[in-house]
Protein backbone atom coordinates (compact mmCIF):
# COMPACT_ATOMS: atom_id res chain seq x y z
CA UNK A 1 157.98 53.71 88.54
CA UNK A 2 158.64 51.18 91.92
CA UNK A 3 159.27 54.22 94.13
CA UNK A 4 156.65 56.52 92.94
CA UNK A 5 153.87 53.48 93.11
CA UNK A 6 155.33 53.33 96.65
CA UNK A 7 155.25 56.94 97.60
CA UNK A 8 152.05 56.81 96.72
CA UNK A 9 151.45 54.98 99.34
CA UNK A 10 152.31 57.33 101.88
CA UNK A 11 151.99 60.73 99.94
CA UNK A 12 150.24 62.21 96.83
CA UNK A 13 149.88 65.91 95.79
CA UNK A 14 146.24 65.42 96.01
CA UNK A 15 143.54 62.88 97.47
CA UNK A 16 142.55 60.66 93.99
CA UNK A 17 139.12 60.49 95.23
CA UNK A 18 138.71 64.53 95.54
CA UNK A 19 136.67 65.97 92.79
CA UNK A 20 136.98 69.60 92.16
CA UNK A 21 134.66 70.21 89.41
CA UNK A 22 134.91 74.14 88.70
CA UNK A 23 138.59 73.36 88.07
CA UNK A 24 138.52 70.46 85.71
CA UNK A 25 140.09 70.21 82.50
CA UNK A 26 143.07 72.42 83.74
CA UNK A 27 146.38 72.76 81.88
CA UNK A 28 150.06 71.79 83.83
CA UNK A 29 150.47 74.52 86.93
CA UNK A 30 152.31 75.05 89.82
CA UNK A 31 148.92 73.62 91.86
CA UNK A 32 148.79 70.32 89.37
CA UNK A 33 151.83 69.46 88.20
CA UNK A 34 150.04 67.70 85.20
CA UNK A 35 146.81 68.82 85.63
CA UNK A 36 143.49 67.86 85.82
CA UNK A 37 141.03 65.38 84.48
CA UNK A 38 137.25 65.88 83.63
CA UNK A 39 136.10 65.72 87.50
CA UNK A 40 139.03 68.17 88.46
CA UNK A 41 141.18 64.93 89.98
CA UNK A 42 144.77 65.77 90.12
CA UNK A 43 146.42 63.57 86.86
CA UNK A 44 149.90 63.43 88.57
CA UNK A 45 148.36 61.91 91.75
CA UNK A 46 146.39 59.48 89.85
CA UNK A 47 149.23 58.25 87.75
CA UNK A 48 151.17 57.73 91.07
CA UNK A 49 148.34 55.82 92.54
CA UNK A 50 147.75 53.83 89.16
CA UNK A 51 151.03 52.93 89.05
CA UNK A 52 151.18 51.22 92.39
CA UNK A 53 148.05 49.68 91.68
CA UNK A 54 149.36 48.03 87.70
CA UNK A 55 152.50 46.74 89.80
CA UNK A 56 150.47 45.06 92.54
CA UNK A 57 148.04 43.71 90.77
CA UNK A 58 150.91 42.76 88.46
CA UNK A 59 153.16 41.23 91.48
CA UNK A 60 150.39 38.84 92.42
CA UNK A 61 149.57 37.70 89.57
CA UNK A 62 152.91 36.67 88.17
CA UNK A 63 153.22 35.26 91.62
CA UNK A 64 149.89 32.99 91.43
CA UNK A 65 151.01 31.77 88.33
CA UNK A 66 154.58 31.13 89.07
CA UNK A 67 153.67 29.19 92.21
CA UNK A 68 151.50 26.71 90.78
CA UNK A 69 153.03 26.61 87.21
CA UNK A 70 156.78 26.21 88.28
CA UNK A 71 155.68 22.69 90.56
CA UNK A 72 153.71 21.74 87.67
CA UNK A 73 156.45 22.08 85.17
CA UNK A 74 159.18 20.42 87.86
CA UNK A 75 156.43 17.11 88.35
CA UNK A 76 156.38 16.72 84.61
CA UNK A 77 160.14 17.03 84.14
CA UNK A 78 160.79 14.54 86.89
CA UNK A 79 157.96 12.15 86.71
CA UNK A 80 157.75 11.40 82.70
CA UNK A 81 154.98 9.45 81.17
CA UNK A 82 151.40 9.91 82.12
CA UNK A 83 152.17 12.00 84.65
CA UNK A 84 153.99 14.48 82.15
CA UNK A 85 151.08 14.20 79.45
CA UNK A 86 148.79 15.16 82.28
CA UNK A 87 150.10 18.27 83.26
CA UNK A 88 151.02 19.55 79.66
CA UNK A 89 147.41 18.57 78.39
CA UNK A 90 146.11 20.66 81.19
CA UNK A 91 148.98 23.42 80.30
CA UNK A 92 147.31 23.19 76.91
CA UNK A 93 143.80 23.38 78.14
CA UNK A 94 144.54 26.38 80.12
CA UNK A 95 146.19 28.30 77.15
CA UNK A 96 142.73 27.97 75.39
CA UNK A 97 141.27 30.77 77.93
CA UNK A 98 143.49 34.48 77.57
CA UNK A 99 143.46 36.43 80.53
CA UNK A 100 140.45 38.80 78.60
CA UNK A 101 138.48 35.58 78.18
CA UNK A 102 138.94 34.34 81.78
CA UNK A 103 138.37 38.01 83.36
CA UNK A 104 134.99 38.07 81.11
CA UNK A 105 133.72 34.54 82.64
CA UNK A 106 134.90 35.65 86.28
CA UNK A 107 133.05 38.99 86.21
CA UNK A 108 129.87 37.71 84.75
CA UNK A 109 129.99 35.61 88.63
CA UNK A 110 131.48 37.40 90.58
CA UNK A 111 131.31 40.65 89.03
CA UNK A 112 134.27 42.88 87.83
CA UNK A 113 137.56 43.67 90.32
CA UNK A 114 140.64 43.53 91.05
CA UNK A 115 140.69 40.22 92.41
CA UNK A 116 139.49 38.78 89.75
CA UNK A 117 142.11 40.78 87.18
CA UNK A 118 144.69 38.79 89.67
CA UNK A 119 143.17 35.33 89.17
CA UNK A 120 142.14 36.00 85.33
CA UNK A 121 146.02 36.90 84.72
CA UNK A 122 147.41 34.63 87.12
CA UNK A 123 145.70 31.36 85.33
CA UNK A 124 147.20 32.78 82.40
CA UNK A 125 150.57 32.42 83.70
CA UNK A 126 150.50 29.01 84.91
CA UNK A 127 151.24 27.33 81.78
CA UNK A 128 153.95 29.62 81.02
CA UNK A 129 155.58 28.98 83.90
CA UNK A 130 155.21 25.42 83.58
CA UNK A 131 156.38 24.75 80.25
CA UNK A 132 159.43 26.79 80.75
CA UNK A 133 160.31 25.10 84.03
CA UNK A 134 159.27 22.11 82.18
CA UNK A 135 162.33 22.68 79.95
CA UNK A 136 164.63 24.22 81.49
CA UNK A 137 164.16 21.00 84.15
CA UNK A 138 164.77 18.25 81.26
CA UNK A 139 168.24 19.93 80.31
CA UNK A 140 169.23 19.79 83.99
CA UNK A 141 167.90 16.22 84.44
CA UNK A 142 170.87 15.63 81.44
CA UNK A 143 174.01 16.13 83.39
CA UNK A 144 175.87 14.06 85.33
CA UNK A 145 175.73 15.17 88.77
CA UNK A 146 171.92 14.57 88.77
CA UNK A 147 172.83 10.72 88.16
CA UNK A 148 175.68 11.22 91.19
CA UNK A 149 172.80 12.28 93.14
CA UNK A 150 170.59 9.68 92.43
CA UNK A 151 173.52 6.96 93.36
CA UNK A 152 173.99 8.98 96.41
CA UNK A 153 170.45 8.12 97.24
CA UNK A 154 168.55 10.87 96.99
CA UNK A 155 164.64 11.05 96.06
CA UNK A 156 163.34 13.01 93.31
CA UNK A 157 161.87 15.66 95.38
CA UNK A 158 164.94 16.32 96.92
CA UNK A 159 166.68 16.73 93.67
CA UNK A 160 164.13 18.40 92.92
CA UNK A 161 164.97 21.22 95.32
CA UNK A 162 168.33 21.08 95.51
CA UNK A 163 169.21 20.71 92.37
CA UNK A 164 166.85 21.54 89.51
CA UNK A 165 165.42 24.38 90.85
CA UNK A 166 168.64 26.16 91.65
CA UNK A 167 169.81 25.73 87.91
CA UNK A 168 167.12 26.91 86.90
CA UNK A 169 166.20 30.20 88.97
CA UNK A 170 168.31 32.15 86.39
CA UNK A 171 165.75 31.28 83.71
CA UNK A 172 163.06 31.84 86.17
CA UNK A 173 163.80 34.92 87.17
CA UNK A 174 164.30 36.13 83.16
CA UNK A 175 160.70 34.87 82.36
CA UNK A 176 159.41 36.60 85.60
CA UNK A 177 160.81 40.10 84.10
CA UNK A 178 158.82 39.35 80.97
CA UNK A 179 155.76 38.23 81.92
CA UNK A 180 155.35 41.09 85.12
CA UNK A 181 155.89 43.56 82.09
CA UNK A 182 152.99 41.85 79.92
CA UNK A 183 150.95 41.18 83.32
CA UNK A 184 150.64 45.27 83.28
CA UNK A 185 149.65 45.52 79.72
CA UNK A 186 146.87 42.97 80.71
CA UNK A 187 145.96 44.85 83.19
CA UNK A 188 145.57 48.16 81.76
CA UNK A 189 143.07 46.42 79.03
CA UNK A 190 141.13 44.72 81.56
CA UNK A 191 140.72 47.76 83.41
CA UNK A 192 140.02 49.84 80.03
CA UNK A 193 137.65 47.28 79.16
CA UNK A 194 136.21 47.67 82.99
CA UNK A 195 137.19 44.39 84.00
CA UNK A 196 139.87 45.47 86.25
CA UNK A 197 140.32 47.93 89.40
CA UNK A 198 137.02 50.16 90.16
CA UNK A 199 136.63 53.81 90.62
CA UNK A 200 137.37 55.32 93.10
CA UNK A 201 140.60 53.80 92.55
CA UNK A 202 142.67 54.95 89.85
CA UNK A 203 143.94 52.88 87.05
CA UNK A 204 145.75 53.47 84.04
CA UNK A 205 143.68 51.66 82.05
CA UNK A 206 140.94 52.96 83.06
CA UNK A 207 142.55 56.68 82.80
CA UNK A 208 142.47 55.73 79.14
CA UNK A 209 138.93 54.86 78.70
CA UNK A 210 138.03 57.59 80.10
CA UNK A 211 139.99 60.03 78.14
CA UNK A 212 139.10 58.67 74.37
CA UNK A 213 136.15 61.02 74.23
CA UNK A 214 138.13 63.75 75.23
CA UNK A 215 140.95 63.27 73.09
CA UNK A 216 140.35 66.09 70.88
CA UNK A 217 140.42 68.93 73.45
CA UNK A 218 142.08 67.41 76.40
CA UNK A 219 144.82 64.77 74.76
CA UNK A 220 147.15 64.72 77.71
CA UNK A 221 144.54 62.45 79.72
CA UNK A 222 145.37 59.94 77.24
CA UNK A 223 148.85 60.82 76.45
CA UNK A 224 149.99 60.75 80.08
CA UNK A 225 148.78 57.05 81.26
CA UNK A 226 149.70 55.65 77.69
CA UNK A 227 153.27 57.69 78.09
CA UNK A 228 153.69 55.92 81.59
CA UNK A 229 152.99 52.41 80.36
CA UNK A 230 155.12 52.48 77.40
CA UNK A 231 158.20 53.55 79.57
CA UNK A 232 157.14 50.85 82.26
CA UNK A 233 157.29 47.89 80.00
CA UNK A 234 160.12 49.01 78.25
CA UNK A 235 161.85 49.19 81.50
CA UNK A 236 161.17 46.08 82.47
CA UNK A 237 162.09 44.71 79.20
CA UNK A 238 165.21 46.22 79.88
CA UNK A 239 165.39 44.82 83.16
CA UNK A 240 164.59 40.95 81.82
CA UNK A 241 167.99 41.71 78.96
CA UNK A 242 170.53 42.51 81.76
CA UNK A 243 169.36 39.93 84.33
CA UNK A 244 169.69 37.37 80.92
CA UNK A 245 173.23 38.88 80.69
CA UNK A 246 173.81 39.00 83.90
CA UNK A 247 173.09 35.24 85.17
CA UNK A 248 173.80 34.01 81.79
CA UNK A 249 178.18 35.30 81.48
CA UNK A 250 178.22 32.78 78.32
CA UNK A 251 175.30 35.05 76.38
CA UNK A 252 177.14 38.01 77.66
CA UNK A 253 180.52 37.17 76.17
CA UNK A 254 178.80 36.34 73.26
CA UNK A 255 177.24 39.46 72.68
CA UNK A 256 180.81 41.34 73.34
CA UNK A 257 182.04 39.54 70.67
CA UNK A 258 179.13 40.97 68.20
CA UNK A 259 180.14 44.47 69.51
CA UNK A 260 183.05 43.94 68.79
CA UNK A 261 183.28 42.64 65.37
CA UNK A 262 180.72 45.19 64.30
């Protein structure tokens, strides 16, 4: 799904903004590999645009939230108190307003977008990433060579970066996986909902909201986009399980063992 979003970039069978009306509705040819939609667009082109398009809007917004929400979580791990009450009490707050909620409030200003599917997805993902950094921090903070490097001097934002954040990437990473997989389900319902990217530009989403009124005599226009985000999110399901066996050897061994024995 990566390299077609990215050949897309450079080459599609056809233009996803030419309409060829006396051909629409078309079955699988040699001309469109997949055929063609109700304004005679070429479906295999537009799922190679939409999927570049669900992955970037994806990338940024798992990005957005990860770089505020992973500070966040490291300040309340290393600053306890009020400090830490603070920032979970907003992480609370924040969880009160889904990405659908926060997309609805941002269009009704600024009107619907892609930018705002980034924002309404990325505020999402803050607290995620702050409560698991949160964590993950306060088992580091545990061991002993964070107490050597507090004798040897060293402030907490130093620590901080040298050594929290390091033992923690693994987890990171993981929850990165996971959420970039749930950031494309979000949004393909924003954009079904019309919340997310506009026409011209194709979406999957949006390839499915168009298509439920045709279901009965053109069902691959919803099969197709549905078909390619089912086996894009189980991917990177897949993807977040071996990176957790990978940087995690002692959940790997364990798992070997279960084999194993059964």
């Amino acid at each position: 799904m990566l390299f077609t979003g990215l050949l897309s970039l450079f080459w599609t069978p056809f233009p996803v903004e030419l309409l060829d009306i006396p051909h629409k509705l078309e079955s699988a040819s040699a001309k469109h590999w997949l055929g063609t939609d109700h304004f005679g667009r070429d479906v295999f082109s537009m799922l190679m645009v939409g999927a570049w398009n669900s992955m970037l809007v994806s990338v940024f917004a798992i990005g957005f939230g990860a770089g505020i929400g992973v500070p966040l979580g490291a300040l309340a791990a290393a600053k306890r108190g009020w400090v830490e009450e603070t920032v979970m009490r907003f992480n609370d707050f924040a969880f009160a307003f889904p990405a659908l909620l926060t997309a609805v409030m941002l269009s009704a200003v600024y009107g619907p977008g892609t930018i705002n599917s980034v924002l309404a997805i990325g505020i999402f993902n803050i607290p995620v990433f702050a409560r698991i950094t949160r964590g993950s921090a306060l088992s580091v903070y545990k061991r002993e060579f964070i107490l050597a490097a507090r004798t040897a001097g060293k402030g907490e934002v130093r620590i901080a970066i040298e050594h929290i954040l390091p033992n923690i990437v693994s987890v990171l990473i993981v929850q990165g996986t996971i959420q970039f997989a749930l950031g494309i389900l979000a949004e393909a319902g924003l954009s079904y909902l019309g919340l997310g990217t506009q026409p011209p530009m194709p979406s999957w989403g949006k390839m499915l909201s168009e298509a439920q009124t045709m279901m009965f005599f053109a069902p691959q226009l919803a099969i197709l986009p549905g078909l390619a985000i089912v086996f894009t999110v189980l991917g990177l399901n897949l993807l977040g399980d071996g990176l957790r066996d990978i940087l995690d050897p002692r959940l790997s061994r364990v798992r070997w063992i279960i084999f194993v024995f059964t």
